[in-house]
C-alpha atoms as a PDB file:
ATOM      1  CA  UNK A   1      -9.331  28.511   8.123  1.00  0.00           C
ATOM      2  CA  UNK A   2      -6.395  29.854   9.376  1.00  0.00           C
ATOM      3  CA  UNK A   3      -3.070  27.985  10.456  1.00  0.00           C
ATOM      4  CA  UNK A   4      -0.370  29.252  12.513  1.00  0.00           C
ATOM      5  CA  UNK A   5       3.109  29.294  11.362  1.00  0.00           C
ATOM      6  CA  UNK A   6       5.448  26.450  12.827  1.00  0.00           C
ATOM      7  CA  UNK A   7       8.739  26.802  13.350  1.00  0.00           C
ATOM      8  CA  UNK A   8      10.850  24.358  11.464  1.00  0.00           C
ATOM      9  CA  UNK A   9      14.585  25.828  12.699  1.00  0.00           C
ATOM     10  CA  UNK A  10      17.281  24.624  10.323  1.00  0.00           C
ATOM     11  CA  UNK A  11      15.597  21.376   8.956  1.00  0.00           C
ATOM     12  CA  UNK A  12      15.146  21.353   5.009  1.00  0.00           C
ATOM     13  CA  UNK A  13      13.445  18.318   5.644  1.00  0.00           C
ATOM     14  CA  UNK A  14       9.992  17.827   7.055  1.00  0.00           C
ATOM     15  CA  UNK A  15       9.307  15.882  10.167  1.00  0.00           C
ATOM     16  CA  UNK A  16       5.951  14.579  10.076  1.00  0.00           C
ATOM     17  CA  UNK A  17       5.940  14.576  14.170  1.00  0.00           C
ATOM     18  CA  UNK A  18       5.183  18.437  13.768  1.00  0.00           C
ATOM     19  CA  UNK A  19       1.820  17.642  12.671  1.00  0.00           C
ATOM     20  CA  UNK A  20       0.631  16.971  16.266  1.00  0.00           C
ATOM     21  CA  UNK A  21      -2.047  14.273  17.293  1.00  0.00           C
ATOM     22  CA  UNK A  22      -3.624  12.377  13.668  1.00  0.00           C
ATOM     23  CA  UNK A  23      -6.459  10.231  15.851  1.00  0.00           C
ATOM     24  CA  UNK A  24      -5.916   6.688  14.337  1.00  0.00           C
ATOM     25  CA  UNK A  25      -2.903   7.326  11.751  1.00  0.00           C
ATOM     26  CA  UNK A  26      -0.558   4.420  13.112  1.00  0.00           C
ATOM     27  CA  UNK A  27       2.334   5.621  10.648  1.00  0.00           C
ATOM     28  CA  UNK A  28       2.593   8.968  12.446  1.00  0.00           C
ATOM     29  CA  UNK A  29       3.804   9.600  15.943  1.00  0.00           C
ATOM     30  CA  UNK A  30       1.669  11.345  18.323  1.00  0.00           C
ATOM     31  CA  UNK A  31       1.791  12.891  21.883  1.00  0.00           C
ATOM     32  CA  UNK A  32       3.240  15.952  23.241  1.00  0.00           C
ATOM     33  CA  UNK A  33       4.596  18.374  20.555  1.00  0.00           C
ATOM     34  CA  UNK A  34       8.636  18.088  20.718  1.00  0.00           C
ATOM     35  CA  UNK A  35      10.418  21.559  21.867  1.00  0.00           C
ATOM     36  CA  UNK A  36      10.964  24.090  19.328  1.00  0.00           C
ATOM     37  CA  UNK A  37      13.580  26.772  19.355  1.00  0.00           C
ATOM     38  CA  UNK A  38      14.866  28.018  22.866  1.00  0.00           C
ATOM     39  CA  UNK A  39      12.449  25.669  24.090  1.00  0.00           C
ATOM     40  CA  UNK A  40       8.924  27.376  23.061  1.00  0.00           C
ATOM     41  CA  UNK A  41       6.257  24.570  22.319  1.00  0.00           C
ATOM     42  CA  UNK A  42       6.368  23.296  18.333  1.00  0.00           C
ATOM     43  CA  UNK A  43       2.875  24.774  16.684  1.00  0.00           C
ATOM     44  CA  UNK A  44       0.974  21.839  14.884  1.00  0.00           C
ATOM     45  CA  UNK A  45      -0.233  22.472  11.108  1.00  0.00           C
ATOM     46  CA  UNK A  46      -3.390  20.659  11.438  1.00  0.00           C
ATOM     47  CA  UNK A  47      -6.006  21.482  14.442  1.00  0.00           C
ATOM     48  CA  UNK A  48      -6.027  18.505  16.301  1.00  0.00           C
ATOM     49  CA  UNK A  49      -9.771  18.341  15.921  1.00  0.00           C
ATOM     50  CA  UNK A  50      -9.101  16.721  12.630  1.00  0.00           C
ATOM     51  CA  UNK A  51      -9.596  13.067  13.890  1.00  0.00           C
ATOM     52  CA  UNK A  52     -13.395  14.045  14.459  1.00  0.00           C
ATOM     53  CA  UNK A  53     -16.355  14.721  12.122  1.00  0.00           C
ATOM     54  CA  UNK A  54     -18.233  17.953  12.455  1.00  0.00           C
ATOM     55  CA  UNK A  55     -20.595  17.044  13.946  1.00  0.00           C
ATOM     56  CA  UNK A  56     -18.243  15.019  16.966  1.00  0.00           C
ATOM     57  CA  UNK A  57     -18.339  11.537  15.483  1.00  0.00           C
ATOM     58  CA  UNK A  58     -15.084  10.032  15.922  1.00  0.00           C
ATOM     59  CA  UNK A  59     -12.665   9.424  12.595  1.00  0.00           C
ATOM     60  CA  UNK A  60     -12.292   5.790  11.742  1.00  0.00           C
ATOM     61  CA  UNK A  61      -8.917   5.443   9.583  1.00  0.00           C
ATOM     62  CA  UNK A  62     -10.133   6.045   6.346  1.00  0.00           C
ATOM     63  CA  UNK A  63     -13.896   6.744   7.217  1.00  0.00           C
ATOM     64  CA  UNK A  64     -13.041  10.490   6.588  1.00  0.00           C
ATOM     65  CA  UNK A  65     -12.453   9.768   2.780  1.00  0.00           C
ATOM     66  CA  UNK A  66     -16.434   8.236   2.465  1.00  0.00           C
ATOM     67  CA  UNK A  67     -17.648  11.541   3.790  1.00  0.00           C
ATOM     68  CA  UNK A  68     -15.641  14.067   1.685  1.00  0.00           C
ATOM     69  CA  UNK A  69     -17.442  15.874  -0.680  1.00  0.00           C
ATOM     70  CA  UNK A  70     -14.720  15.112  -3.469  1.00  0.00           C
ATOM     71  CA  UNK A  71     -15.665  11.407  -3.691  1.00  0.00           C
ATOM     72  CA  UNK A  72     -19.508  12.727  -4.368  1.00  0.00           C
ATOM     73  CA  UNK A  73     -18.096  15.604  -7.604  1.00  0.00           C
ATOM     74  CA  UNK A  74     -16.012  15.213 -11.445  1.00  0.00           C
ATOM     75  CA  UNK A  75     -12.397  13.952  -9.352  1.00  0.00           C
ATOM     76  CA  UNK A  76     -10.569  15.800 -13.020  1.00  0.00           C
ATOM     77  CA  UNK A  77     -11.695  19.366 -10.537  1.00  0.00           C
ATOM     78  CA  UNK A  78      -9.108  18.051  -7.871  1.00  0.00           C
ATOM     79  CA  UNK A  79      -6.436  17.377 -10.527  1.00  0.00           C
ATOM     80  CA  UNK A  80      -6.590  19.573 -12.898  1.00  0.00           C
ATOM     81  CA  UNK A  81      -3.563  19.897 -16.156  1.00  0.00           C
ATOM     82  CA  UNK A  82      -0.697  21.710 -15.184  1.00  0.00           C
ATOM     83  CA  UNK A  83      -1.829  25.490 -15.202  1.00  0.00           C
ATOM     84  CA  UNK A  84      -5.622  24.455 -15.092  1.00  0.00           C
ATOM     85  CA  UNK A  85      -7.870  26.124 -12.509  1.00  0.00           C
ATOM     86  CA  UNK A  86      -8.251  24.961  -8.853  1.00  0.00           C
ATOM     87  CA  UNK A  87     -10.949  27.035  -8.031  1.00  0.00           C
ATOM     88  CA  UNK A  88     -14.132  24.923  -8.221  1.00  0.00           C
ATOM     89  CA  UNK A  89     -12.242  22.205  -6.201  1.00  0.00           C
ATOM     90  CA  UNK A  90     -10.827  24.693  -3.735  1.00  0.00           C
ATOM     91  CA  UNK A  91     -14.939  26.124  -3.352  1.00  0.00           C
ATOM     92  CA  UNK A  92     -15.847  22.269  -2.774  1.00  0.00           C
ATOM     93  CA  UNK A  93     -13.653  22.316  -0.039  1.00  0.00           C
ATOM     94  CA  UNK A  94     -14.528  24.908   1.681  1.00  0.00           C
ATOM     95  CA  UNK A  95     -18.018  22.960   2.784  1.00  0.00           C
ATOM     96  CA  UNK A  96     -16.599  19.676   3.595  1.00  0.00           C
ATOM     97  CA  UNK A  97     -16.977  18.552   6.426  1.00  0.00           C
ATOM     98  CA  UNK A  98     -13.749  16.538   6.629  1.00  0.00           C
ATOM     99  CA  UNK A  99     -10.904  19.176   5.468  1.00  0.00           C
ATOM    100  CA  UNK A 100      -8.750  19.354   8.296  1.00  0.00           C
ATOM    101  CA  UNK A 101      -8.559  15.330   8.008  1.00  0.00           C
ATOM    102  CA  UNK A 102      -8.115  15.033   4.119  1.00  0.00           C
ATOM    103  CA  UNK A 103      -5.204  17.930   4.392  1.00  0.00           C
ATOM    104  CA  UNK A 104      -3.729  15.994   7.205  1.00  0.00           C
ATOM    105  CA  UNK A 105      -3.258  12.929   5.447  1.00  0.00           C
ATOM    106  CA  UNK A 106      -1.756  14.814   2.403  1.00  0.00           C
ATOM    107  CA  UNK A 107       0.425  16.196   4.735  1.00  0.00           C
ATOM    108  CA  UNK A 108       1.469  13.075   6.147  1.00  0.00           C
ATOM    109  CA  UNK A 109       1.956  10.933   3.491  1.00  0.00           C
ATOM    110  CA  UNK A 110       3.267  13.808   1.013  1.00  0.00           C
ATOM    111  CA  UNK A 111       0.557  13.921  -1.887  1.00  0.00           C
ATOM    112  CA  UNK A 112       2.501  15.896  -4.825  1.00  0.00           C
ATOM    113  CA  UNK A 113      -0.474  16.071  -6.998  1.00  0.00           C
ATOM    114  CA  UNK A 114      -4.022  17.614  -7.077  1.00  0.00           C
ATOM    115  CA  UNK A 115      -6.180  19.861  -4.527  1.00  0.00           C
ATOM    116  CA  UNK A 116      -6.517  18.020  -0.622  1.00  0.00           C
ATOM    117  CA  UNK A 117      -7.851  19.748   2.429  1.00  0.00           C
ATOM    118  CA  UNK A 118      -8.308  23.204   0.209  1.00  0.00           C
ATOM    119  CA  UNK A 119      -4.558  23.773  -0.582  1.00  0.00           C
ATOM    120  CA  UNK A 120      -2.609  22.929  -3.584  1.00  0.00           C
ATOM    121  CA  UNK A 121       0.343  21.240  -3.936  1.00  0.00           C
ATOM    122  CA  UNK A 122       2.357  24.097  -4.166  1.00  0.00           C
ATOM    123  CA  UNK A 123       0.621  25.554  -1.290  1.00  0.00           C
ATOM    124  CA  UNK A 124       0.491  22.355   1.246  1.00  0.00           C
ATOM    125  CA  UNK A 125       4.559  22.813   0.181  1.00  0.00           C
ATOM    126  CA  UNK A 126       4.791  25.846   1.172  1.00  0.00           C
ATOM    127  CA  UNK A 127       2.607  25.584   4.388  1.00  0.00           C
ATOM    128  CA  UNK A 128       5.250  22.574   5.416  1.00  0.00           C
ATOM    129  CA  UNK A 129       8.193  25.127   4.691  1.00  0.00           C
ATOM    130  CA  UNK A 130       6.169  27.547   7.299  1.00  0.00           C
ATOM    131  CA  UNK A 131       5.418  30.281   4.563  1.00  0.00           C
ATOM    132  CA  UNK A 132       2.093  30.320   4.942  1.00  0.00           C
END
């Protein structure tokens, strides 16, 4: 999966309205993406396809979290010691069926530990800083 880089301007914070539409996620705003610089559209982090299944069945709130692979596999993969390998959860994620959703809500409500949506902390970090 790729993401396109957003544009963040000055802001050290994040502002979770740059995520775009989240389906059912009543804590986040949704609706047209605010104006970036010199008034170019901001880019959203998550594809807004994220509030549907794979196969087009509609998100319920937390529906996407019964369907994820993770909750099926060893949960120690997703949060693994401090220098400990990410790689078998990462491959795990890579078939789920509900990534864009899972990294979406670890966007959203800032998850500092373990592996969501594919990415690691550092990495979801760094894709919210618009490195990635």
């Amino acid at each position: 999966m790729t993401f396109e880089q957003a544009d963040f301007g000055d802001s050290i914070t994040f502002d979770n309205r740059l995520l775009g539409s989240v389906g059912s996620a009543p804590h986040i705003q949704t609706g047209p993406a605010p104006s970036g610089v010199n008034g170019r559209p901001q880019l959203s982090l998550v594809p807004d396809h994220a509030d549907y299944f794979s196969d087009g069945t509609e998100l319920d709130e937390d529906q996407w979290q019964e369907r994820a692979l993770c909750a099926q596999t060893d949960p120690e993969a997703f949060f693994p010691e401090k220098g400990g390998s990410t790689r078998e959860a990462k491959r795990i994620c890579q078939g789920c069926e509900v990534k864009d959703a899972c990294l979406e809500y670890a966007l959203a409500n800032d998850e500092r530990f373990g592996i969501w949506g594919g990415l690691s902390e550092r990495e979801r970090r760094r894709l919210k800083r618009g490195i990635i």
